[in-house]
C-alpha atoms as a PDB file:
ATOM      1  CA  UNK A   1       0.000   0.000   0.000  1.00  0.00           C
ATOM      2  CA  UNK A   2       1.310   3.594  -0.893  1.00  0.00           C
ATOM      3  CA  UNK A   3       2.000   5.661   2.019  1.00  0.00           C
ATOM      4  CA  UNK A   4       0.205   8.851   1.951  1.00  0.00           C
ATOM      5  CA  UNK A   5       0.153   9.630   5.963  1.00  0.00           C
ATOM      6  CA  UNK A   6       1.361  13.070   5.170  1.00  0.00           C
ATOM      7  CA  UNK A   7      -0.421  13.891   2.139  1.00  0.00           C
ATOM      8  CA  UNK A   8      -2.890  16.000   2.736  1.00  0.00           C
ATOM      9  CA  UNK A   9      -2.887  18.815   5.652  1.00  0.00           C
ATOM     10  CA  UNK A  10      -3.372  18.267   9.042  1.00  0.00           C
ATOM     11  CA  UNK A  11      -4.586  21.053  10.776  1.00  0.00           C
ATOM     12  CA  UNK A  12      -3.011  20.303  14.162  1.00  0.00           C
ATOM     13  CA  UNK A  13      -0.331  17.896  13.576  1.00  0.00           C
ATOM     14  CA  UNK A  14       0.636  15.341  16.450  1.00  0.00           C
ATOM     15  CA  UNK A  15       3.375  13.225  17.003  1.00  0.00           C
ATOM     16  CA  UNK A  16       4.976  10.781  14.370  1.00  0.00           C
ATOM     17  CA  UNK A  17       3.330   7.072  15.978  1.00  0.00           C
ATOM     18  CA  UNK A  18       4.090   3.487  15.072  1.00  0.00           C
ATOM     19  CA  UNK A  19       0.201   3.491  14.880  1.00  0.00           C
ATOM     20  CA  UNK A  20      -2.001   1.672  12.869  1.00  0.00           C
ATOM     21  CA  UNK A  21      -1.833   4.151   9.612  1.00  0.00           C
ATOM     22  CA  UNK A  22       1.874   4.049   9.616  1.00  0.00           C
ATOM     23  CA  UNK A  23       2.231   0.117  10.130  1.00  0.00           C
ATOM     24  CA  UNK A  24      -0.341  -0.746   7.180  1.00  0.00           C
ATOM     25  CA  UNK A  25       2.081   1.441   4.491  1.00  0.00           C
ATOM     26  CA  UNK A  26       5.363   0.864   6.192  1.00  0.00           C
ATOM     27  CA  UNK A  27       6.999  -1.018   3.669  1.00  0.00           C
ATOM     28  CA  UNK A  28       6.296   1.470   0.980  1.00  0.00           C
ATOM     29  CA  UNK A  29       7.161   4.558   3.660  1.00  0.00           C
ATOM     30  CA  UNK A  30      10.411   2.958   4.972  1.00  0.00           C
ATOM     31  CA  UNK A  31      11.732   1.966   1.267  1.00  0.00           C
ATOM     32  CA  UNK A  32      10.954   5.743  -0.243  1.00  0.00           C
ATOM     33  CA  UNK A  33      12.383   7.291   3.337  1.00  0.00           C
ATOM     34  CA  UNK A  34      15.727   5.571   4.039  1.00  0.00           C
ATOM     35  CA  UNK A  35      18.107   5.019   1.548  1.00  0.00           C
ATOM     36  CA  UNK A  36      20.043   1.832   1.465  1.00  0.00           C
ATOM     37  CA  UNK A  37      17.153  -0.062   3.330  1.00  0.00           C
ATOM     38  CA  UNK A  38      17.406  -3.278   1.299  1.00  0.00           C
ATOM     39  CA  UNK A  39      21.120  -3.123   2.129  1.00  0.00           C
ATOM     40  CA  UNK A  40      20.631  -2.642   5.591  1.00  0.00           C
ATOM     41  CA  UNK A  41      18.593  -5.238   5.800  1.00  0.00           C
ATOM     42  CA  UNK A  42      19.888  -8.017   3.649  1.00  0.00           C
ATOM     43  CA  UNK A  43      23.360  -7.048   4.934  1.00  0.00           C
ATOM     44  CA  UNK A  44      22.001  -7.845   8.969  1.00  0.00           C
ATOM     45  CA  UNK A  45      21.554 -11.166   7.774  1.00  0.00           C
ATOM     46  CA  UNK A  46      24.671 -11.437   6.020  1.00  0.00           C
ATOM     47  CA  UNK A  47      26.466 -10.417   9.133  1.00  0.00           C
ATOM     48  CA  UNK A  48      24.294 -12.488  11.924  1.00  0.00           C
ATOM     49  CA  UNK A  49      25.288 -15.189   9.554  1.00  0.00           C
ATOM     50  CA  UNK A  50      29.153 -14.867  10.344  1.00  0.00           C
ATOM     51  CA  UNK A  51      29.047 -14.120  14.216  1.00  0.00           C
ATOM     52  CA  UNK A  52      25.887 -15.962  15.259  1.00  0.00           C
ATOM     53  CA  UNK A  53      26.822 -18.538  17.827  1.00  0.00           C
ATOM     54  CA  UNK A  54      25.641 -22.080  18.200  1.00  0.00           C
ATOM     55  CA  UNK A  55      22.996 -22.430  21.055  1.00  0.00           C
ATOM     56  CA  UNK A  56      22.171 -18.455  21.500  1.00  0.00           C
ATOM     57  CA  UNK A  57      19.577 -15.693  21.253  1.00  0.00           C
ATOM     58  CA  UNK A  58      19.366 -13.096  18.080  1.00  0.00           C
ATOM     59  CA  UNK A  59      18.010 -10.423  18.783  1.00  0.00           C
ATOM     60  CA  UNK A  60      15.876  -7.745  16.272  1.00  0.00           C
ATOM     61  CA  UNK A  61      15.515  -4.346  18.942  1.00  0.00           C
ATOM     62  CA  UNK A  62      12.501  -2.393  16.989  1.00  0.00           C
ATOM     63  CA  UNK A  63      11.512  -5.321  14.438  1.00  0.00           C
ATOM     64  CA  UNK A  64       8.666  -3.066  13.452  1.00  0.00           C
ATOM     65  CA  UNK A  65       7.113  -5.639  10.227  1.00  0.00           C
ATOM     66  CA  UNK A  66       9.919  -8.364  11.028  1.00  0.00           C
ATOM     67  CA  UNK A  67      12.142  -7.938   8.038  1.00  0.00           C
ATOM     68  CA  UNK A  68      15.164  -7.650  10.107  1.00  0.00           C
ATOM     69  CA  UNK A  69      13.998 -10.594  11.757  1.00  0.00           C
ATOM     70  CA  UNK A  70      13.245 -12.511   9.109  1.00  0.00           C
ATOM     71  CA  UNK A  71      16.815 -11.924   7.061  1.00  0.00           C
ATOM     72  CA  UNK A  72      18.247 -13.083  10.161  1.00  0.00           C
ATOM     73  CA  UNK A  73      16.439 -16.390  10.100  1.00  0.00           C
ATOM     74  CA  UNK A  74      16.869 -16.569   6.423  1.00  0.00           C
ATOM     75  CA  UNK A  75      20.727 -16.412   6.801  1.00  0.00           C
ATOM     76  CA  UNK A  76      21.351 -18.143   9.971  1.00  0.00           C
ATOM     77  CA  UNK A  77      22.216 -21.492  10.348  1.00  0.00           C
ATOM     78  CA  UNK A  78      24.446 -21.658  13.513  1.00  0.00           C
ATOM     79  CA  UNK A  79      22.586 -24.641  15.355  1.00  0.00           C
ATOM     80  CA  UNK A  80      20.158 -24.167  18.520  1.00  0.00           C
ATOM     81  CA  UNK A  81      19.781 -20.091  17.727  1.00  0.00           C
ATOM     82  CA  UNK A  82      16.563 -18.588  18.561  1.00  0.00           C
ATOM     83  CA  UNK A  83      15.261 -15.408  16.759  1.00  0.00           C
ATOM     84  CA  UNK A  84      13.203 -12.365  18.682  1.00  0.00           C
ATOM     85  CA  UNK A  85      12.055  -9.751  17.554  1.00  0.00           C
ATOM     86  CA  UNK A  86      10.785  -7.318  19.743  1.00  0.00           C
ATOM     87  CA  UNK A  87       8.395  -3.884  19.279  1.00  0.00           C
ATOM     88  CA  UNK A  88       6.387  -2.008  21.573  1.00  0.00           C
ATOM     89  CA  UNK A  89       3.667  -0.864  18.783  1.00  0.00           C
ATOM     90  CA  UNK A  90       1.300  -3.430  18.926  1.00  0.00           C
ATOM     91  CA  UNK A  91       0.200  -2.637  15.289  1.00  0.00           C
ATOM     92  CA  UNK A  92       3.732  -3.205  14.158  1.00  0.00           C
ATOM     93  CA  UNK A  93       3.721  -6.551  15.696  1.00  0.00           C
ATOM     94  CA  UNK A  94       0.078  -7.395  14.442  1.00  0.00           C
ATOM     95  CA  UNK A  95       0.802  -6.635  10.964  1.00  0.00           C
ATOM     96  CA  UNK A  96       4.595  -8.366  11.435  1.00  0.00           C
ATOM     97  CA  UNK A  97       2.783 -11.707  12.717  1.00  0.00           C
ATOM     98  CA  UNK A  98       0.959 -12.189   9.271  1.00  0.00           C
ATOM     99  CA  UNK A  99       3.776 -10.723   7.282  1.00  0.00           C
ATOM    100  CA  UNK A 100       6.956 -13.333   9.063  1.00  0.00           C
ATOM    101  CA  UNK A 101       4.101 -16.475   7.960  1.00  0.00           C
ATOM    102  CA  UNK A 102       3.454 -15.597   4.478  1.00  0.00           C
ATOM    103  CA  UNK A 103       7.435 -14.330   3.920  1.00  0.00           C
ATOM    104  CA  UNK A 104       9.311 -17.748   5.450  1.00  0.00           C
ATOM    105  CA  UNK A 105      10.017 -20.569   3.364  1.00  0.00           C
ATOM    106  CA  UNK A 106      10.603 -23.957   5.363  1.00  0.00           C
ATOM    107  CA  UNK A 107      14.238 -23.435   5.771  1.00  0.00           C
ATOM    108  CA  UNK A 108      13.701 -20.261   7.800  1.00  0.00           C
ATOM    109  CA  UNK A 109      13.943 -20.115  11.567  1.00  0.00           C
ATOM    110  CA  UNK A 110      11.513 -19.677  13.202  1.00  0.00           C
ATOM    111  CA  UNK A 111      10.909 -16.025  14.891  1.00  0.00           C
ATOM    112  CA  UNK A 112       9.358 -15.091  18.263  1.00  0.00           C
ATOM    113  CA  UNK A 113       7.372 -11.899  18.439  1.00  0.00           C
ATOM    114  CA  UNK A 114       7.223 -10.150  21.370  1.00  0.00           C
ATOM    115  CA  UNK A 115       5.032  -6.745  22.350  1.00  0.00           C
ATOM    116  CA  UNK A 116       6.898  -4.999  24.799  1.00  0.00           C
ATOM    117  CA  UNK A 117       9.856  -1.872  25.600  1.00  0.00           C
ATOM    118  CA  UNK A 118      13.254  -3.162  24.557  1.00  0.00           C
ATOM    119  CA  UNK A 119      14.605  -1.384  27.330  1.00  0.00           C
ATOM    120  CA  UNK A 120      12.937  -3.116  29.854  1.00  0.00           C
ATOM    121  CA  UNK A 121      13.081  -6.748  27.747  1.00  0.00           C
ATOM    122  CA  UNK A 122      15.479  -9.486  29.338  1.00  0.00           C
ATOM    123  CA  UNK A 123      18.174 -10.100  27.709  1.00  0.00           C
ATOM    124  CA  UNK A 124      20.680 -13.260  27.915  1.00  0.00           C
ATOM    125  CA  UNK A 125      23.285 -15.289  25.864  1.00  0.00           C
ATOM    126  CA  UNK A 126      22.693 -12.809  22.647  1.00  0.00           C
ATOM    127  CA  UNK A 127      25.269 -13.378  19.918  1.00  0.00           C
ATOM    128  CA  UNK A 128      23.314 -11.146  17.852  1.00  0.00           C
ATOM    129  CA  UNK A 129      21.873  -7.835  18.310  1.00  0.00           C
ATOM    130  CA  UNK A 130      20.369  -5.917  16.162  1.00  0.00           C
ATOM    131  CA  UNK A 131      19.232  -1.984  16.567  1.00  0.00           C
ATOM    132  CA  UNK A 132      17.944  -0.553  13.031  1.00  0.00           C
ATOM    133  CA  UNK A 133      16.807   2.605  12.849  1.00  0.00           C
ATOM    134  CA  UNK A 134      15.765   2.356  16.659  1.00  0.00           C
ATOM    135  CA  UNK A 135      17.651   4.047  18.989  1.00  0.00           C
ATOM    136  CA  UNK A 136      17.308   7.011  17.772  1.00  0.00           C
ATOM    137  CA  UNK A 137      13.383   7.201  19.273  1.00  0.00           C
ATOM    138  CA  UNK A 138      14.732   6.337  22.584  1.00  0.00           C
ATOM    139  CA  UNK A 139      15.435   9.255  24.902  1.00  0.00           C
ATOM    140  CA  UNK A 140      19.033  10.332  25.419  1.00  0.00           C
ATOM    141  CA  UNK A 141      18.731   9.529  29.043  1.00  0.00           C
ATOM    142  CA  UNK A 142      18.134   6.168  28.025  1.00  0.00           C
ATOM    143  CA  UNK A 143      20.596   5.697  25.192  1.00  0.00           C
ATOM    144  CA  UNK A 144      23.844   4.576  27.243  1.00  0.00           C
ATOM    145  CA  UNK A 145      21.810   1.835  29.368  1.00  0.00           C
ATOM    146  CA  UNK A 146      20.574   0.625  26.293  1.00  0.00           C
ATOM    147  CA  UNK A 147      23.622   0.089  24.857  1.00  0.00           C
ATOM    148  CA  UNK A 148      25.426  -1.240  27.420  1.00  0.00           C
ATOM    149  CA  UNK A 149      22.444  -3.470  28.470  1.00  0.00           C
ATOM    150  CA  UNK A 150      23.037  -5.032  25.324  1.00  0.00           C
ATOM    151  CA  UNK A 151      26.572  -5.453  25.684  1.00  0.00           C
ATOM    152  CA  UNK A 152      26.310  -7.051  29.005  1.00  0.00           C
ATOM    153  CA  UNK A 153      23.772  -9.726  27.431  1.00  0.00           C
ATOM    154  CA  UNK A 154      25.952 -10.488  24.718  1.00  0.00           C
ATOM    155  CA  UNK A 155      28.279 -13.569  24.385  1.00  0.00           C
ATOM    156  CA  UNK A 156      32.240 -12.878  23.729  1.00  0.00           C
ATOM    157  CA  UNK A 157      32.794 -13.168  20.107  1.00  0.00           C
ATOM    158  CA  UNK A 158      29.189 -11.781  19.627  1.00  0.00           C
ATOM    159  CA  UNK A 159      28.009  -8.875  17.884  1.00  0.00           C
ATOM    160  CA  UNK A 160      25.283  -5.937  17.979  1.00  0.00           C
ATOM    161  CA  UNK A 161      24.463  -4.153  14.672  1.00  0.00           C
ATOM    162  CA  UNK A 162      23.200  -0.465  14.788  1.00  0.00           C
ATOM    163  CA  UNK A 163      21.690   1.583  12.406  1.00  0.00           C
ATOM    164  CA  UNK A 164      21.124   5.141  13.045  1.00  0.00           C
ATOM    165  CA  UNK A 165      19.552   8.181  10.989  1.00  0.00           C
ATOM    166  CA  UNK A 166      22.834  10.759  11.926  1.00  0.00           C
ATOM    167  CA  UNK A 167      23.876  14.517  11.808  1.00  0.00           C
ATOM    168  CA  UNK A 168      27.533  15.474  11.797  1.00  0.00           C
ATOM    169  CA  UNK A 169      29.444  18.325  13.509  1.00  0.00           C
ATOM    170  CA  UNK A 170      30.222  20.461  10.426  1.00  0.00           C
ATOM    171  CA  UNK A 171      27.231  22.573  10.338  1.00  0.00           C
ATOM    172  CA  UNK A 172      27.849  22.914   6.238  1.00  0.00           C
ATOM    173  CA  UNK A 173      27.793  19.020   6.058  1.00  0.00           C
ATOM    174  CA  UNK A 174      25.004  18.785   8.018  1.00  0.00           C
ATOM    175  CA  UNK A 175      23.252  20.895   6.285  1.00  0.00           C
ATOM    176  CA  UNK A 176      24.782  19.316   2.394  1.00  0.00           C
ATOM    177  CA  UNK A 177      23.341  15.637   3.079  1.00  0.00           C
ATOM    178  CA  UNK A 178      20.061  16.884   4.224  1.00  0.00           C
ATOM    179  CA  UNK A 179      19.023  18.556   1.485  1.00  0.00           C
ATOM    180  CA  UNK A 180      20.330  15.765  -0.967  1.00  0.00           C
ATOM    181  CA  UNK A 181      18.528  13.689   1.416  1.00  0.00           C
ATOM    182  CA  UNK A 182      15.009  15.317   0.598  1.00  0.00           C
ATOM    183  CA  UNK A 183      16.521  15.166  -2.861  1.00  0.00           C
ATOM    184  CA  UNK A 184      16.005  11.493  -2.582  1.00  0.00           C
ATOM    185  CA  UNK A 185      12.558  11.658  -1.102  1.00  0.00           C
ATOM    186  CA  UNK A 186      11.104  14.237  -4.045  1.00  0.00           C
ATOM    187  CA  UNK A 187      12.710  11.137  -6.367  1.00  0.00           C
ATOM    188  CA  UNK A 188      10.640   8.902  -4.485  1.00  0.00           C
ATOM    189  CA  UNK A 189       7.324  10.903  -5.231  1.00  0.00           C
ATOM    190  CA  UNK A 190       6.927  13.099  -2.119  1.00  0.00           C
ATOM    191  CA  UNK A 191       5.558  16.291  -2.255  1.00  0.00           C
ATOM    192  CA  UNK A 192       7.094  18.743  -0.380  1.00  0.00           C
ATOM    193  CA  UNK A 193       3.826  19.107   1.822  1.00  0.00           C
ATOM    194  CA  UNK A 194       4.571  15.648   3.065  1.00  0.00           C
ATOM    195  CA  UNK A 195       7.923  16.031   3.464  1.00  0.00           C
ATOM    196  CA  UNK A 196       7.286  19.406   5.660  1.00  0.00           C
ATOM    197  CA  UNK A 197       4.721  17.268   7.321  1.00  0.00           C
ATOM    198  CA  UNK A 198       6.377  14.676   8.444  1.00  0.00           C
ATOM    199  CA  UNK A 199       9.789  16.370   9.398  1.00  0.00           C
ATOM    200  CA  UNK A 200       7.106  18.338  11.400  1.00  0.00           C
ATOM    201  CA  UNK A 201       5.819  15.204  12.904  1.00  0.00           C
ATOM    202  CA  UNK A 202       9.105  14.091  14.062  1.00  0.00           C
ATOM    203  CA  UNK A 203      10.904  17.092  15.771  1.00  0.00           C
ATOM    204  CA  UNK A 204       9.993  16.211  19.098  1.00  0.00           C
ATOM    205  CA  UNK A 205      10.044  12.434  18.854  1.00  0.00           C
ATOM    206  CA  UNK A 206      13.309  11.239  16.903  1.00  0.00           C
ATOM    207  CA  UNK A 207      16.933  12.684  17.832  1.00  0.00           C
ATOM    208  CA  UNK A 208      19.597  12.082  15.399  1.00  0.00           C
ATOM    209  CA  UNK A 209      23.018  11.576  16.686  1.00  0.00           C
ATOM    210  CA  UNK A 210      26.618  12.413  15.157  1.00  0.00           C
ATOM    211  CA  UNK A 211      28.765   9.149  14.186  1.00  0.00           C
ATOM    212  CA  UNK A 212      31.435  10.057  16.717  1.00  0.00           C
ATOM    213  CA  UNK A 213      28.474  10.055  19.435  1.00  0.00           C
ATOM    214  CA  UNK A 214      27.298   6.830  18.730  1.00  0.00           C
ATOM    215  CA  UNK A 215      31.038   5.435  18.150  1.00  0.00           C
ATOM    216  CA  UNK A 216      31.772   6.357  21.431  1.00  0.00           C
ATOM    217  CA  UNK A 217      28.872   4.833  23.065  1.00  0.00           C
ATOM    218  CA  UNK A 218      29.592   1.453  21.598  1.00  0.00           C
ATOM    219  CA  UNK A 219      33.093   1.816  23.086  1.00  0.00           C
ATOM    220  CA  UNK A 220      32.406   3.194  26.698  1.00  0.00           C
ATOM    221  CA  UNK A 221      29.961   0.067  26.916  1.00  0.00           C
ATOM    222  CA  UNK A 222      32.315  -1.944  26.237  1.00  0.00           C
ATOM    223  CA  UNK A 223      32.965  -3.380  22.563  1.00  0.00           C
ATOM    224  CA  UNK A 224      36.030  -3.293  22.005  1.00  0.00           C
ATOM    225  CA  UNK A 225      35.504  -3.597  17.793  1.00  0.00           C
ATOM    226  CA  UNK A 226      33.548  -1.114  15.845  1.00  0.00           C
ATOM    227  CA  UNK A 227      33.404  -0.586  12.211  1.00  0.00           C
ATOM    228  CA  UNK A 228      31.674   0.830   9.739  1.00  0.00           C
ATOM    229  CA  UNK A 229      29.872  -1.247   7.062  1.00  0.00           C
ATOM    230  CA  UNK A 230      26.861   0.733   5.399  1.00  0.00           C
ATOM    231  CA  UNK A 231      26.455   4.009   5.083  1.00  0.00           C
ATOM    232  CA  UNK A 232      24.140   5.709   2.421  1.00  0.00           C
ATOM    233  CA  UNK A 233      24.178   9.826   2.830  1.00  0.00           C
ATOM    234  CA  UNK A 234      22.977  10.395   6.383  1.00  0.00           C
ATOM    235  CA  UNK A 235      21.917   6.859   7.280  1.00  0.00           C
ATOM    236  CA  UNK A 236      24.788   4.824   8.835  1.00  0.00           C
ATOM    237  CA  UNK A 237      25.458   0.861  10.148  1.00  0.00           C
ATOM    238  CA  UNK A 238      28.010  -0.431  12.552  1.00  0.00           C
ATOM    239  CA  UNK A 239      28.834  -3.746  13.613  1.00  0.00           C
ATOM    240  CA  UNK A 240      30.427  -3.520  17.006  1.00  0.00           C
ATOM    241  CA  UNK A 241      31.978  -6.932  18.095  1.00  0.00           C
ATOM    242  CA  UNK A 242      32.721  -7.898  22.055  1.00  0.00           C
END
C-alpha cells in the first residue's frame, strides 16, 4: 500500500506514531524514506550469519514488520539459535505476525514476536543484536543503558548491529546531506507538503546523533571492535563486536 500519511494537511499535527496508519504502508514509507534499506537489511543477515553462535539468542531491537527478523532467520544457520524480535507498537507486531508467515520458506527459523519496551526486555546469551533505525526514538537519558544493556547480554565473540539516521558536527555538512537527502525523497514521489509534514511530525520524537556520538557509546559500553559497514548519505550501520 502507498504511504500517503502526510499527504494532505493536518490542521493540528501530532506526534509521528508506530500506529495503525503508519504500520499498514510501512513497507512502501520505509523503502521511499531511508536510503540503502534493502542493504541494511539483507546485509544484517549477512552479518548475523558470520558471528551468530551455536545455542544463542538473536536479537531484532525495533523489528517493526519483522524484516530484520526474518533476514536473520533466512541467513542463519548456527545450530540451537533462537530469533526475537521485539516492538512495543502493537500494530507493528500485528501486521509483522501475518507478514513473518506468508514471507518464510521452510528453511527459515523460526521467529518469536514479542510486544513490549526493549529497554525493559530481558536479555541473555545474545550473539546477535540488532538496533535498526531504533535508537534514535529512545530518549538520550536512556541511550547509554541501552547500549550497554546489550553489551552485558551479549556472548564474547558476539556482535550488535546499529543503524542510526545521523547529523555530523560540520554545520555545512550537516546541512549538504540533508538537502540531498530530501533530494532522494522528491525522487521517491513526495511532495514537499509531506515532506514538511512529516519532518514536522518528528521534531519532538526522533533525535539524530553524530557518528562520533554513537562510536563512542559502543566503546564506553564496552565493545572493544567497531566498524563501519553501510552508510548511504545520512543513514549509517556499525557492527560492534565484544
Amino acid at each position: 500500500m502507498k504511504d500517503a500519511v502526510y499527504a494532505n494537511p493536518f490542521e493540528s499535527l501530532g506526534p509521528f506514531a508506530f500506529n495503525d496508519d503508519v504500520a499498514s504502508v510501512f513497507p512502501d514509507m520505509i523503502r521511499r524514506s531511508v536510503p540503502g534499506y534493502g542493504q541494511l537489511v539483507g546485509g544484517a543477515g549477512l552479518l548475523a550469519a558470520r558471528h551468530a553462535l551455536a545455542d544463542s539468542n538473536l536479537y531484532d531491537l525495533g523489528t517493526s514488520l519483522g524484516a530484520t527478523a526474518l533476514s536473520l532467520s533466512r541467513h542463519v544457520r548456527a545450530d540451537g539459535t533462537r530469533v526475537i524480535g521485539v516492538d512495543n507498537s502493537s500494530a507493528m507486531i500485528e501486521r509483522a505476525r501475518g507478514l513473518l508467515i506468508e514471507g518464510r520458506t521452510a528453511q527459515d527459523r523460526p521467529v518469536d514476536l514479542v510486544e513490549g519496551d526493549i529497554r525493559t526486555l530481558p536479555m541473555h546469551r545474545a550473539s546477535v543484536s540488532c538496533l535498526n533505525l531504533t535508537l534514535q526514538f529512545l530518549p538520550m537519558g536512556d541511550r547509554d543503558l541501552m547500549i550497554k544493556k546489550i553489551y552485558d547480554a551479549t556472548l564474547p565473540g558476539g556482535i550488535l548491529l546499529l543503524a542510526e539516521k545521523v547529523t555530523f558536527d560540520d554545520a555545512d555538512h550537516a546541512q549538504w546531506v540533508q538537502e540531498v537527502y530530501w533530494d532522494f525523497k522528491r525522487a521517491n514521489g513526495y511532495s514537499e507538503l509531506e515532506i514538511a509534514q512529516k519532518r514536522t511530525a518528528l521534531e519532538n520524537v526522533m533525535f539524530p546523533e553524530t557518528p562520533g556520538a554513537h562510536e563512542s557509546r559502543l566503546r564506553a559500553a564496552g565493545f572493544e571492535t567497531t566498524r563501519v559497514w553501510l552508510q548511504t548519505l545520512n543513514f549509517m550501520a556499525w557492527i560492534a563486536i565484544k
